[in-house]
C-alpha atoms as a PDB file:
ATOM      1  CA  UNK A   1      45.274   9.328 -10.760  1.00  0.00           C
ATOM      2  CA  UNK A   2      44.373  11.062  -7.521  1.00  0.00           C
ATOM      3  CA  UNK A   3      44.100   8.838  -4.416  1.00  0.00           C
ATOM      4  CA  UNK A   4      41.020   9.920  -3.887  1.00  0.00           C
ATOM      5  CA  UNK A   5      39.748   7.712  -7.242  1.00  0.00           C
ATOM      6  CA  UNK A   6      41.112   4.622  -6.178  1.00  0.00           C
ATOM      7  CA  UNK A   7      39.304   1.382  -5.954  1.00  0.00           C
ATOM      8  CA  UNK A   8      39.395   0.306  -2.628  1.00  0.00           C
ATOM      9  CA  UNK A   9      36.822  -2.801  -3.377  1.00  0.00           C
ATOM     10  CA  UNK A  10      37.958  -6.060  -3.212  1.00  0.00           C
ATOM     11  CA  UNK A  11      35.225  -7.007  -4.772  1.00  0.00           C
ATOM     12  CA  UNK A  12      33.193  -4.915  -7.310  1.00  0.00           C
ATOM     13  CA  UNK A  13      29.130  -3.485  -7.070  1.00  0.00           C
ATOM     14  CA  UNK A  14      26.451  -4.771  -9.294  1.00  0.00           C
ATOM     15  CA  UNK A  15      24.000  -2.306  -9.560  1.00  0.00           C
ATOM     16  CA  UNK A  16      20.445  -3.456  -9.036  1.00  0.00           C
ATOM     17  CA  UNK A  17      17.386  -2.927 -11.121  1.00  0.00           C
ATOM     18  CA  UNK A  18      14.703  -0.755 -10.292  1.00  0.00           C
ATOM     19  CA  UNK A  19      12.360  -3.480 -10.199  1.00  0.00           C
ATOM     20  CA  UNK A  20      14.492  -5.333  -7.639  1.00  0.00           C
ATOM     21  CA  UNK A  21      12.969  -4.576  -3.665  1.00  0.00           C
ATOM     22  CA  UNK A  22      14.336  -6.312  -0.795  1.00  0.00           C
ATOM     23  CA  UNK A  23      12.843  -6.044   3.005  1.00  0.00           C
ATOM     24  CA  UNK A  24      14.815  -4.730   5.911  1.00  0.00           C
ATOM     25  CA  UNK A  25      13.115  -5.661   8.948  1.00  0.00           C
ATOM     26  CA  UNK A  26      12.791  -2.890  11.950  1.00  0.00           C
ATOM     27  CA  UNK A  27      11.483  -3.104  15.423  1.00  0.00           C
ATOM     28  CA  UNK A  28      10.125  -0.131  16.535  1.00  0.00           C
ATOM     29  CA  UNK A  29       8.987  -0.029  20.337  1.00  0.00           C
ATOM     30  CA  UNK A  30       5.295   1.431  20.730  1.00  0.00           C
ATOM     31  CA  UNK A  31       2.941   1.841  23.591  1.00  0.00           C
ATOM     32  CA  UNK A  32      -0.305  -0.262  22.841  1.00  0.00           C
ATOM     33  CA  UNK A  33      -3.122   2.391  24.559  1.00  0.00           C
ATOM     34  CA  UNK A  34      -5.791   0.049  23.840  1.00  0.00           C
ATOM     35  CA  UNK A  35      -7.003  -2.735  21.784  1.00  0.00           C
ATOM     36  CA  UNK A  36      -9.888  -4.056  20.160  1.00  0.00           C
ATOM     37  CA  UNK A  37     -11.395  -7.720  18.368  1.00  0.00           C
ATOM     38  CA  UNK A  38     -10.632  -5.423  15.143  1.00  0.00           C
ATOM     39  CA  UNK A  39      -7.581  -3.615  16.133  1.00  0.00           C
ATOM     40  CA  UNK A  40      -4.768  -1.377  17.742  1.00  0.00           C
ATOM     41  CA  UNK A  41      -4.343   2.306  18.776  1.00  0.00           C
ATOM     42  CA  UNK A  42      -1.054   2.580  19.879  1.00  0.00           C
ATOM     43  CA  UNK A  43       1.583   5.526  20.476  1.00  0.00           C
ATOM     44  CA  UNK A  44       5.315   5.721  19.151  1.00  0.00           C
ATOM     45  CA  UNK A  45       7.928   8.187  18.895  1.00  0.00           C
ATOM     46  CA  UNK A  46       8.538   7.577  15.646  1.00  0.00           C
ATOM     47  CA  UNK A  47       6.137   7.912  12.546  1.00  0.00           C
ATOM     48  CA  UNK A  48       4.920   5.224  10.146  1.00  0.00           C
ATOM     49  CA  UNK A  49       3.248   5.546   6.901  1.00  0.00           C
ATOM     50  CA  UNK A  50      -0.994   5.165   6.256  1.00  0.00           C
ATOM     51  CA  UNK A  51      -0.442   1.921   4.842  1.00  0.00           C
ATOM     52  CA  UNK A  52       2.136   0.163   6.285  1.00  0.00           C
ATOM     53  CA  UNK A  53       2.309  -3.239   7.129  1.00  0.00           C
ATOM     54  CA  UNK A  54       4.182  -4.782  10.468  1.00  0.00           C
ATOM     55  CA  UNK A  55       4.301  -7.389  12.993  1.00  0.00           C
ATOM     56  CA  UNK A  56       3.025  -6.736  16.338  1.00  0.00           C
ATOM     57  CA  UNK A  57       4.420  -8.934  19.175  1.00  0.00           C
ATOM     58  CA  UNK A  58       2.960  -8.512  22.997  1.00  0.00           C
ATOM     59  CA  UNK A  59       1.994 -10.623  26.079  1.00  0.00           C
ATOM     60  CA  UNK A  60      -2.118 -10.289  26.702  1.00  0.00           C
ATOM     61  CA  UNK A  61      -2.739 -11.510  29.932  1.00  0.00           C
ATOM     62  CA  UNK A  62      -0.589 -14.185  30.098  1.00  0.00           C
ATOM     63  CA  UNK A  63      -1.261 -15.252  26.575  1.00  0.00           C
ATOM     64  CA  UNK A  64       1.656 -14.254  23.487  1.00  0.00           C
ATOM     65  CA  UNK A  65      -0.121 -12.520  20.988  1.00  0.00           C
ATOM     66  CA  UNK A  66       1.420 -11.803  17.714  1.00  0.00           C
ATOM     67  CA  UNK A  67      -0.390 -10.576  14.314  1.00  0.00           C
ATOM     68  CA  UNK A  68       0.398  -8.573  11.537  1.00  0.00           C
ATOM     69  CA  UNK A  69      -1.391  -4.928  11.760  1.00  0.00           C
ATOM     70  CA  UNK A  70      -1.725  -2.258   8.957  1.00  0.00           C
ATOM     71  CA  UNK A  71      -1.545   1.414  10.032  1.00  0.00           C
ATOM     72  CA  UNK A  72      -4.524   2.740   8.821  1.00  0.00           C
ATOM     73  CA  UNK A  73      -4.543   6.455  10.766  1.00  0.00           C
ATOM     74  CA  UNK A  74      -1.933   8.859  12.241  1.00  0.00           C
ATOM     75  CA  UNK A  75      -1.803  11.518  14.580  1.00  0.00           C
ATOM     76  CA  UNK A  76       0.639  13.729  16.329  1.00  0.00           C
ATOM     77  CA  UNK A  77      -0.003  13.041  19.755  1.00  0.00           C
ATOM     78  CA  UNK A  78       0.664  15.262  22.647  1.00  0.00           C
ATOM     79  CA  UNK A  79       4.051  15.825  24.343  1.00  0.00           C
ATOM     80  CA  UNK A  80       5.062  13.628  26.692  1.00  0.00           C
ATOM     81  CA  UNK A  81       6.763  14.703  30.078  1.00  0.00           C
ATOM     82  CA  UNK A  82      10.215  13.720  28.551  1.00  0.00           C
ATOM     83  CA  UNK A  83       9.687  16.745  25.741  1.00  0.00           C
ATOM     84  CA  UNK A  84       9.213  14.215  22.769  1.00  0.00           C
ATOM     85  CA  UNK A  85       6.606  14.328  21.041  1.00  0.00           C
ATOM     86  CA  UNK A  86       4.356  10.753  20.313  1.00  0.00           C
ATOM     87  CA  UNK A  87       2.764   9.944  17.411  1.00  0.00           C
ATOM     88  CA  UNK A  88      -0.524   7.737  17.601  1.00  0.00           C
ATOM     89  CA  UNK A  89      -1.064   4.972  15.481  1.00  0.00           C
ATOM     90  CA  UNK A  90      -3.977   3.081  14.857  1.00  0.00           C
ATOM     91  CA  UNK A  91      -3.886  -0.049  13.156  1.00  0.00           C
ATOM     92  CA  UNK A  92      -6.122  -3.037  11.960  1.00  0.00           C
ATOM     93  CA  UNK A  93      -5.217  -6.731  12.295  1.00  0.00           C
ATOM     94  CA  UNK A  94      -4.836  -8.207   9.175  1.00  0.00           C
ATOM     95  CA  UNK A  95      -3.928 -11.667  10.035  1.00  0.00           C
ATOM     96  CA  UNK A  96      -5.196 -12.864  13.123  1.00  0.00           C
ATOM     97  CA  UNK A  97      -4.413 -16.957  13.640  1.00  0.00           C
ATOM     98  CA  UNK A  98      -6.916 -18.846  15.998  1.00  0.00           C
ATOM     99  CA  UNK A  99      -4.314 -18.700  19.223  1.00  0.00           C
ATOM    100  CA  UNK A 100      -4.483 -14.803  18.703  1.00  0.00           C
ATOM    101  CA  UNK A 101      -7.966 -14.542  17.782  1.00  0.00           C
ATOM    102  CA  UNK A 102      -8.630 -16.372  21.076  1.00  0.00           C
ATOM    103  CA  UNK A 103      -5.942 -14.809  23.284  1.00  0.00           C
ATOM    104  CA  UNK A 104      -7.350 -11.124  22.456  1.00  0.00           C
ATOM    105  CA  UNK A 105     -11.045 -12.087  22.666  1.00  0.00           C
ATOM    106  CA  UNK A 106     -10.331 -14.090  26.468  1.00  0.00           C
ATOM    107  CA  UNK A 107      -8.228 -10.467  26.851  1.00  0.00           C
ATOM    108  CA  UNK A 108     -11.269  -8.483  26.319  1.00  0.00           C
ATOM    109  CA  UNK A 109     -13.680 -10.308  28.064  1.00  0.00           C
ATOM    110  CA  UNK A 110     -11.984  -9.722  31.105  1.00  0.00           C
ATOM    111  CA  UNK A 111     -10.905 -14.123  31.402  1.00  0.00           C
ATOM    112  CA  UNK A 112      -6.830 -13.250  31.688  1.00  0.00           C
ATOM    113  CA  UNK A 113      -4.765 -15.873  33.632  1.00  0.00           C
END
């Protein structure tokens, strides 16, 4: 046998089933361009898909502010003085706890620490 057909495993695979998913988390850094009691438009360099669900984690004022958001619409964006281009993503809240519900609506209304 060649060495190129040599287990090298100490241990061997199990292949999975196709009805098996697991989640790899991923950050992704974005611009947030603005914000509303509904939802986000922000900007990235990198595209996500119409559907997509994610965390979004910021400081509003002084408050932490951290819901989950589904990307809803995408656009290629303009390019940015760097040469890359941006893609703009806008997203809805889907969860929204009471701390965040109140942190973006005292964000809006202009009452920021």
């Amino acid at each position: 046998m060649s060495q190129a057909f040599l287990e090298r495993r100490r241990e061997p695979r199990v292949p999975m089933s196709d009805d098996q998913t697991i989640g790899l988390p991923m950050a992704l850094t974005v611009r947030l361009v603005d914000i509303s009691a509904g939802g986000v438009l922000l900007s990235s360099s990198q595209k996500m898909a119409l559907g997509r669900r994610a965390r979004l984690h910021t400081i509003l004022g002084a408050d932490p502010f951290n819901v989950e958001v589904e990307v809803r619409r995408l656009a290629d964006g303009s390019l940015e003085s760097n040469g890359r281009g941006r893609y703009r993503i806008g997203a809805v809240f889907t969860t929204l706890d009471e701390a965040s519900g109140r942190s973006v609506n005292r964000f809006l209304s202009g009452n920021i620490q």
